[in-house]
Every structure is written in structure tokens, then in C-alpha cells.
N, C-alpha and C. Protein backbone atom coordinates (compact mmCIF):
# COMPACT_ATOMS: atom_id res chain seq x y z
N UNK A 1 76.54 122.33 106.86
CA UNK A 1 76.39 122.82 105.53
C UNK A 1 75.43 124.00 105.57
N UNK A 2 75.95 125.16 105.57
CA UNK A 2 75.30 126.48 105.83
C UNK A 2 75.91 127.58 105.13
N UNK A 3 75.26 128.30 104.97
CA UNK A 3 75.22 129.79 104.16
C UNK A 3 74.76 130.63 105.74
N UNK A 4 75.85 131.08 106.54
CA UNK A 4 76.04 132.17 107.32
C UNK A 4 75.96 133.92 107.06
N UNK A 5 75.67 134.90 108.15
CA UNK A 5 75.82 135.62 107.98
C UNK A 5 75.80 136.47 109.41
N UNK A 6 77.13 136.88 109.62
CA UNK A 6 77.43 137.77 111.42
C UNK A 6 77.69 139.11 111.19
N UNK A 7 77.09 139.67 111.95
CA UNK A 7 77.58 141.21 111.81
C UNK A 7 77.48 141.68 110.66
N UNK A 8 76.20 141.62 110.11
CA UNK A 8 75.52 142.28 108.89
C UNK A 8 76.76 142.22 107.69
N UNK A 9 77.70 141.52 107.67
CA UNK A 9 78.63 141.53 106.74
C UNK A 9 78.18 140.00 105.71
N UNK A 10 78.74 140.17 104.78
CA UNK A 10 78.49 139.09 103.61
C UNK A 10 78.40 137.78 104.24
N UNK A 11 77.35 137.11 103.29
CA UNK A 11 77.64 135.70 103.89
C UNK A 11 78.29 135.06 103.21
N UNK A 12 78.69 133.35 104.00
CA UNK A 12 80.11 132.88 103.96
C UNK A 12 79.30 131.25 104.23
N UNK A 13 79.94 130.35 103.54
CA UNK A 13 79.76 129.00 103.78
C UNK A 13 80.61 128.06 104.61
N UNK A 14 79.97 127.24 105.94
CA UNK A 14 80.42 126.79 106.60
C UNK A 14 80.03 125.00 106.33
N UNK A 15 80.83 123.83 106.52
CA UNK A 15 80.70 122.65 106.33
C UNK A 15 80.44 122.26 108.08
N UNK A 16 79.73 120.95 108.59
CA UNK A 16 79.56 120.54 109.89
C UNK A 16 80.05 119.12 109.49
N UNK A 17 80.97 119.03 110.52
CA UNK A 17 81.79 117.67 110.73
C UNK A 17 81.92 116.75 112.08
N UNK A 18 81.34 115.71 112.32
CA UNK A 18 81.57 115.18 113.35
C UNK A 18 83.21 114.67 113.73
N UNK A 19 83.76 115.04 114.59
CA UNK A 19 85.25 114.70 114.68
C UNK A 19 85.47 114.26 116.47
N UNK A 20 85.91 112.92 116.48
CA UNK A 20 85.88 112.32 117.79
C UNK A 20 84.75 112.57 119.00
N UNK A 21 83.32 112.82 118.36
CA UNK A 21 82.17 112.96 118.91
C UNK A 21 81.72 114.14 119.07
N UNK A 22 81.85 114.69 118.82
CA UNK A 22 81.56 116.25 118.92
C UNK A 22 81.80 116.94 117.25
N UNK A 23 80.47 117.94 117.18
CA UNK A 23 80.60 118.54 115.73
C UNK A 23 81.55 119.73 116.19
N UNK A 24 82.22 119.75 114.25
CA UNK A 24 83.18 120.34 114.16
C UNK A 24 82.89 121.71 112.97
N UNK A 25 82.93 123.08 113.09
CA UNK A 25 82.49 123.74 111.90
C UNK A 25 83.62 124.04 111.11
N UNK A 26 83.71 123.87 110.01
CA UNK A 26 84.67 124.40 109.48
C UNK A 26 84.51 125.18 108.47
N UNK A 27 85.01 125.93 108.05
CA UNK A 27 84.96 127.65 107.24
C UNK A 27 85.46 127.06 106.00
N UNK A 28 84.29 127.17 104.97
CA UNK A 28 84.95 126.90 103.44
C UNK A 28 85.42 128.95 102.63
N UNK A 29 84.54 129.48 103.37
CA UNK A 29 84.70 130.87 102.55
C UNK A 29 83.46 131.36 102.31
N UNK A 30 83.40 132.38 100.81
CA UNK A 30 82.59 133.38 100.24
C UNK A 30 82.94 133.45 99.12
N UNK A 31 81.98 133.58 98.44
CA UNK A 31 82.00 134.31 96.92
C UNK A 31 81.71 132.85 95.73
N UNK A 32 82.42 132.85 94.95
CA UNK A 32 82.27 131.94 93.61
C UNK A 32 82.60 130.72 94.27
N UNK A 33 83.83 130.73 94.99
CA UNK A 33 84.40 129.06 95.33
C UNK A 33 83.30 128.76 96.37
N UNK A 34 82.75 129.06 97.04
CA UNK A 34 82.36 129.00 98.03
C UNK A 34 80.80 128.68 97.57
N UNK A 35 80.39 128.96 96.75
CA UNK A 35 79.06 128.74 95.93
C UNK A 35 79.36 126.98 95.23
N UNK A 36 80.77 126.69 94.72
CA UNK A 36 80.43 125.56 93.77
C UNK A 36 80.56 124.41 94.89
N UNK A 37 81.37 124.98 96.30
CA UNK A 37 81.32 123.82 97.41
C UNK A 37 80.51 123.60 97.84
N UNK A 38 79.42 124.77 97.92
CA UNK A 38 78.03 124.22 98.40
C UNK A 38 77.19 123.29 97.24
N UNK A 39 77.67 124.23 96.09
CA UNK A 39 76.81 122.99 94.87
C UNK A 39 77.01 121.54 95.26
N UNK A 40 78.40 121.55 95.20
CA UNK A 40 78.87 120.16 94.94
C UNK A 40 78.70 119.13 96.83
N UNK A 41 78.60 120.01 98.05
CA UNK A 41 77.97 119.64 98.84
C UNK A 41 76.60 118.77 98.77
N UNK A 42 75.41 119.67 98.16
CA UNK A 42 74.63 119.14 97.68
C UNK A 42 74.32 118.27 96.73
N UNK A 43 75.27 118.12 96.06
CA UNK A 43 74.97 117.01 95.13
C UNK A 43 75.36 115.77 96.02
N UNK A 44 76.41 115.66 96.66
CA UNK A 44 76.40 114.57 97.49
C UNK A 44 76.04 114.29 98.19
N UNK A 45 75.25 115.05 99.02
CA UNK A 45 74.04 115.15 100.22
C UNK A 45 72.84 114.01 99.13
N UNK A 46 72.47 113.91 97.76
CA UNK A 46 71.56 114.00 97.34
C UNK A 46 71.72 112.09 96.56
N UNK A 47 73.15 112.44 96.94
CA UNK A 47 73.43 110.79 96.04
C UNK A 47 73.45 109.75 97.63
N UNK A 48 73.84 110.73 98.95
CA UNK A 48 73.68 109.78 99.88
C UNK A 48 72.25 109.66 100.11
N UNK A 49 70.81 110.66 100.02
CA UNK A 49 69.86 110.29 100.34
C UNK A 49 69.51 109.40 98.85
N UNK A 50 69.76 109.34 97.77
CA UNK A 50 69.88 108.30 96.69
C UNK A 50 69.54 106.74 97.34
N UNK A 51 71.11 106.87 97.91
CA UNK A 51 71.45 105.22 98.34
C UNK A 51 70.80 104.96 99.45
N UNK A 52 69.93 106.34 100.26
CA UNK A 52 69.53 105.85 101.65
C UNK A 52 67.98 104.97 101.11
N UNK A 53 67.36 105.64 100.09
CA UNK A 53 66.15 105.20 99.77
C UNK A 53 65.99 104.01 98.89
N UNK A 54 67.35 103.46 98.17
CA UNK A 54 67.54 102.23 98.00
C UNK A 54 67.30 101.15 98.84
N UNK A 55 68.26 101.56 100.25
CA UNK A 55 68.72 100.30 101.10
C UNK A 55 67.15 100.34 101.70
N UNK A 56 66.32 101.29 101.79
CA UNK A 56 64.81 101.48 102.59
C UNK A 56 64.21 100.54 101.50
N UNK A 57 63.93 100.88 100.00
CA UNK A 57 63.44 99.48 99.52
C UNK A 57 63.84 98.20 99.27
N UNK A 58 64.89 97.81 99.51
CA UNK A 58 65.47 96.62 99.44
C UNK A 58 65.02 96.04 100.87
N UNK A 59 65.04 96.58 102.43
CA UNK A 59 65.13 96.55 103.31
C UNK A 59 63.33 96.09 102.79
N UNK A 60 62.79 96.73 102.91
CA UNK A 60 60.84 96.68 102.21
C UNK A 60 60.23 95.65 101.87
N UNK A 61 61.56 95.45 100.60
CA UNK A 61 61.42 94.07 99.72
C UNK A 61 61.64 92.57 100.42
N UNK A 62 63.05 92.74 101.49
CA UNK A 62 63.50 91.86 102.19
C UNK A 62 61.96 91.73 103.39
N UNK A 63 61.45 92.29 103.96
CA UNK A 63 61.13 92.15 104.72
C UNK A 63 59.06 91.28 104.04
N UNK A 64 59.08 91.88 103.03
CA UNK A 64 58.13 90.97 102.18
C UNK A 64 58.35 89.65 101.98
N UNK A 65 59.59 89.47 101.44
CA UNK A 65 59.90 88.16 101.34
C UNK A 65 59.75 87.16 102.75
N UNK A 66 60.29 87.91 104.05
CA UNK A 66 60.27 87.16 105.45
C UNK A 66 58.58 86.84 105.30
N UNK A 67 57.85 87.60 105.58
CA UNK A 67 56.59 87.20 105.58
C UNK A 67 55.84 86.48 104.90
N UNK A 68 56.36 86.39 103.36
CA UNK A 68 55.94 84.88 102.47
C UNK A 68 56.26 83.80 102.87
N UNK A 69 57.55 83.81 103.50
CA UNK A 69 58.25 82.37 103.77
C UNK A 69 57.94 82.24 105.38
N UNK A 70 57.63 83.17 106.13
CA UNK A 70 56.86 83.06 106.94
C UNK A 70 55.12 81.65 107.15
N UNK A 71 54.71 82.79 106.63
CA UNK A 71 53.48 82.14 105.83
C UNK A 71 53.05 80.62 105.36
N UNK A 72 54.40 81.30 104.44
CA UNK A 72 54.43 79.33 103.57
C UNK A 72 54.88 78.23 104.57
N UNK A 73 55.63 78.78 105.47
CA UNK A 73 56.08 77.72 107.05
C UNK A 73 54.61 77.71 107.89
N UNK A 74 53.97 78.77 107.95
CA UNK A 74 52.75 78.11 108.77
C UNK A 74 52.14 76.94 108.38
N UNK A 75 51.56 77.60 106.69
CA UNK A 75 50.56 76.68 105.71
C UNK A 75 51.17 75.45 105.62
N UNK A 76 52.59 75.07 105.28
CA UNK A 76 53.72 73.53 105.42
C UNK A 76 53.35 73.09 106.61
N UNK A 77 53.45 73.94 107.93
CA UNK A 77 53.38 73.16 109.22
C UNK A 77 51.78 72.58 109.44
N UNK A 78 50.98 73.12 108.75
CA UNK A 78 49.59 72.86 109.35
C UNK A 78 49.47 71.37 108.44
N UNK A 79 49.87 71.43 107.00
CA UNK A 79 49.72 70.26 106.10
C UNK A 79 50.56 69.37 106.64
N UNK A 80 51.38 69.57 107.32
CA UNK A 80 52.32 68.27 107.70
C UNK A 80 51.18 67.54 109.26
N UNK A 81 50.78 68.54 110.03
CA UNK A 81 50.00 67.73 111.04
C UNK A 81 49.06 67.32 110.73
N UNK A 82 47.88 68.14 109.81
CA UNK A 82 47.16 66.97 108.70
C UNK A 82 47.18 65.75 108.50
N UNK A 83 48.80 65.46 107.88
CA UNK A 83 48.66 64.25 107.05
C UNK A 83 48.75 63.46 108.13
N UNK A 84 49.77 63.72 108.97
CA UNK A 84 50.03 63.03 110.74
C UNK A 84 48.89 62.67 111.31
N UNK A 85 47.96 63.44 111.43
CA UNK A 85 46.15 62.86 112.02
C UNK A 85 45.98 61.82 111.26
N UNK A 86 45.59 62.17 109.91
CA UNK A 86 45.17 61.26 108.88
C UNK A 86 46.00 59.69 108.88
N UNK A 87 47.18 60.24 109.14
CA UNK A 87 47.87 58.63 109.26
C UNK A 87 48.01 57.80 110.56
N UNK A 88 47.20 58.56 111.63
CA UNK A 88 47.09 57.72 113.07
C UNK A 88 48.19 57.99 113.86
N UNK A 89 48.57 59.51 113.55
CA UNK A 89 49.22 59.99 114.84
C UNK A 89 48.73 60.68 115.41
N UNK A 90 49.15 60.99 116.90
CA UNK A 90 48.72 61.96 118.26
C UNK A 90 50.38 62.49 118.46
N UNK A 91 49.41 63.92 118.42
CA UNK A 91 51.18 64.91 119.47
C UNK A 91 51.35 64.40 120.98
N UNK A 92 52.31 64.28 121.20
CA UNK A 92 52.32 64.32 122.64
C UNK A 92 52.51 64.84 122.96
N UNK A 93 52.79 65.12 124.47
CA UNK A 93 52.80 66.38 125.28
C UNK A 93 54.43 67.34 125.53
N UNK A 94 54.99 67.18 124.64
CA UNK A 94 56.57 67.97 124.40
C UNK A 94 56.40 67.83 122.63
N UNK A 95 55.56 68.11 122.10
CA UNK A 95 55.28 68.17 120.41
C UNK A 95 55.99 66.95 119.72
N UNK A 96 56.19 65.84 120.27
CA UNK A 96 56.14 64.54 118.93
C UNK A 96 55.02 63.68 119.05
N UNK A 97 55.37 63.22 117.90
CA UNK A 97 54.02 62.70 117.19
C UNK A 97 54.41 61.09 117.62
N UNK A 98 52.91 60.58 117.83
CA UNK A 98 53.58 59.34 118.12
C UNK A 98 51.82 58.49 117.32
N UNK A 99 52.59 57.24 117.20
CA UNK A 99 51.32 56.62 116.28
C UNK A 99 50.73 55.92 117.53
N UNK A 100 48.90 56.23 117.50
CA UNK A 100 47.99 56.22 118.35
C UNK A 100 47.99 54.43 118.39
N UNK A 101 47.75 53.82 119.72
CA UNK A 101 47.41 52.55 119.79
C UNK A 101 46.38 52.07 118.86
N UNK A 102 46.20 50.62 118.21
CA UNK A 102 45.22 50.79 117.83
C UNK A 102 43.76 49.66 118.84
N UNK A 103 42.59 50.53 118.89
CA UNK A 103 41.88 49.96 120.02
C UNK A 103 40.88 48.94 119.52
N UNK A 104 40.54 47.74 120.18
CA UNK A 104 39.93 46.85 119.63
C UNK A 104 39.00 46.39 120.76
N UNK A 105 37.63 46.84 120.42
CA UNK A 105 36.29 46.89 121.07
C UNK A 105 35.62 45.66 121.29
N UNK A 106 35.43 44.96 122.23
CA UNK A 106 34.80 43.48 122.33
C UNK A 106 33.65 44.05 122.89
N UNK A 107 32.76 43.56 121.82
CA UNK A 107 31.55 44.15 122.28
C UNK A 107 30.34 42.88 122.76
């Protein structure tokens, strides 16, 4: 998407197209038509960076949310081994919980 100019002669608007991997230029012209294709180029250049800065805050938003529920899985996991102490369990050594013997002291 360019406004050209070769051999000191008028300039002329060219479109860039990727076509089977390799860019492709193609020649829209000069003068009036050639002015409203670039308008209207740009306007759609302007609605795709639109939608690009959408999916960037949604993407923003999504990634806020991971880290709450993140979070809230730590703070759940720590209250769940809590209550597990409190009720006379021990982790064992591959993470289950197993309820501690109970020991009886002859003194």
C-alpha cells in the first residue's frame, strides 16, 4: 500500500499482496480512482488494527482471569492441607495424606 513515484513522472498507487509466499505488487493506478483505493485501503487497514486491539484486550482480560483462578487454587490448596493437619493427617512421601497413628505414651 504505497503512493510511488519513478522517473520523476506522477505518482501512482501500488497494493502489496502475499501470493503463495512471496509478495506480490500490484498496480491500482493514478489520479481520482486511485486516491479513493487508497482511502478505502486505509480504512480497512484501520478496522483490522480495530479488531487487532480488541483480541489484545480480551487476550489481557483472559489472561487476568488465569491468574485469579490461579491464585484462588493456591489459597484452596493451602486451606485444604490445613484442615488435613488439623484433622490428624501426614502427607506421605508421593503427596497422600494419610491419618497419623495415634501414639500412646506409658509413662
Amino acid at each position: 500500500m504505497a503512493w510511488e513515484a519513478r522517473n520523476g513522472r506522477g505518482r501512482y498507487y501500488t497494493r502489496s499482496k502475499r501470493l503463495n509466499g512471496r509478495v506480490v505488487r500490484e498496480y491500482v493506478g493514478c489520479g481520482p480512482m486511485a486516491e479513493s483505493a487508497a482511502e478505502a485501503d486505509q480504512v480497512q487497514r484501520e478496522q483490522v488494527w480495530a479488531e487487532k486491539d480488541k483480541f489484545k484486550a480480551l487476550r489481557q482480560q483472559d489472561q487476568e482471569m488465569d491468574d485469579l483462578v490461579s491464585s484462588f487454587g493456591s489459597v484452596s490448596e493451602q486451606l485444604a492441607k490445613a484442615a488435613l493437619l488439623l484433622a490428624g493427617f501426614k502427607q506421605h512421601k508421593l503427596g497422600e495424606w494419610r491419618r497419623c497413628r495415634e501414639r500412646t505414651y506409658n509413662g
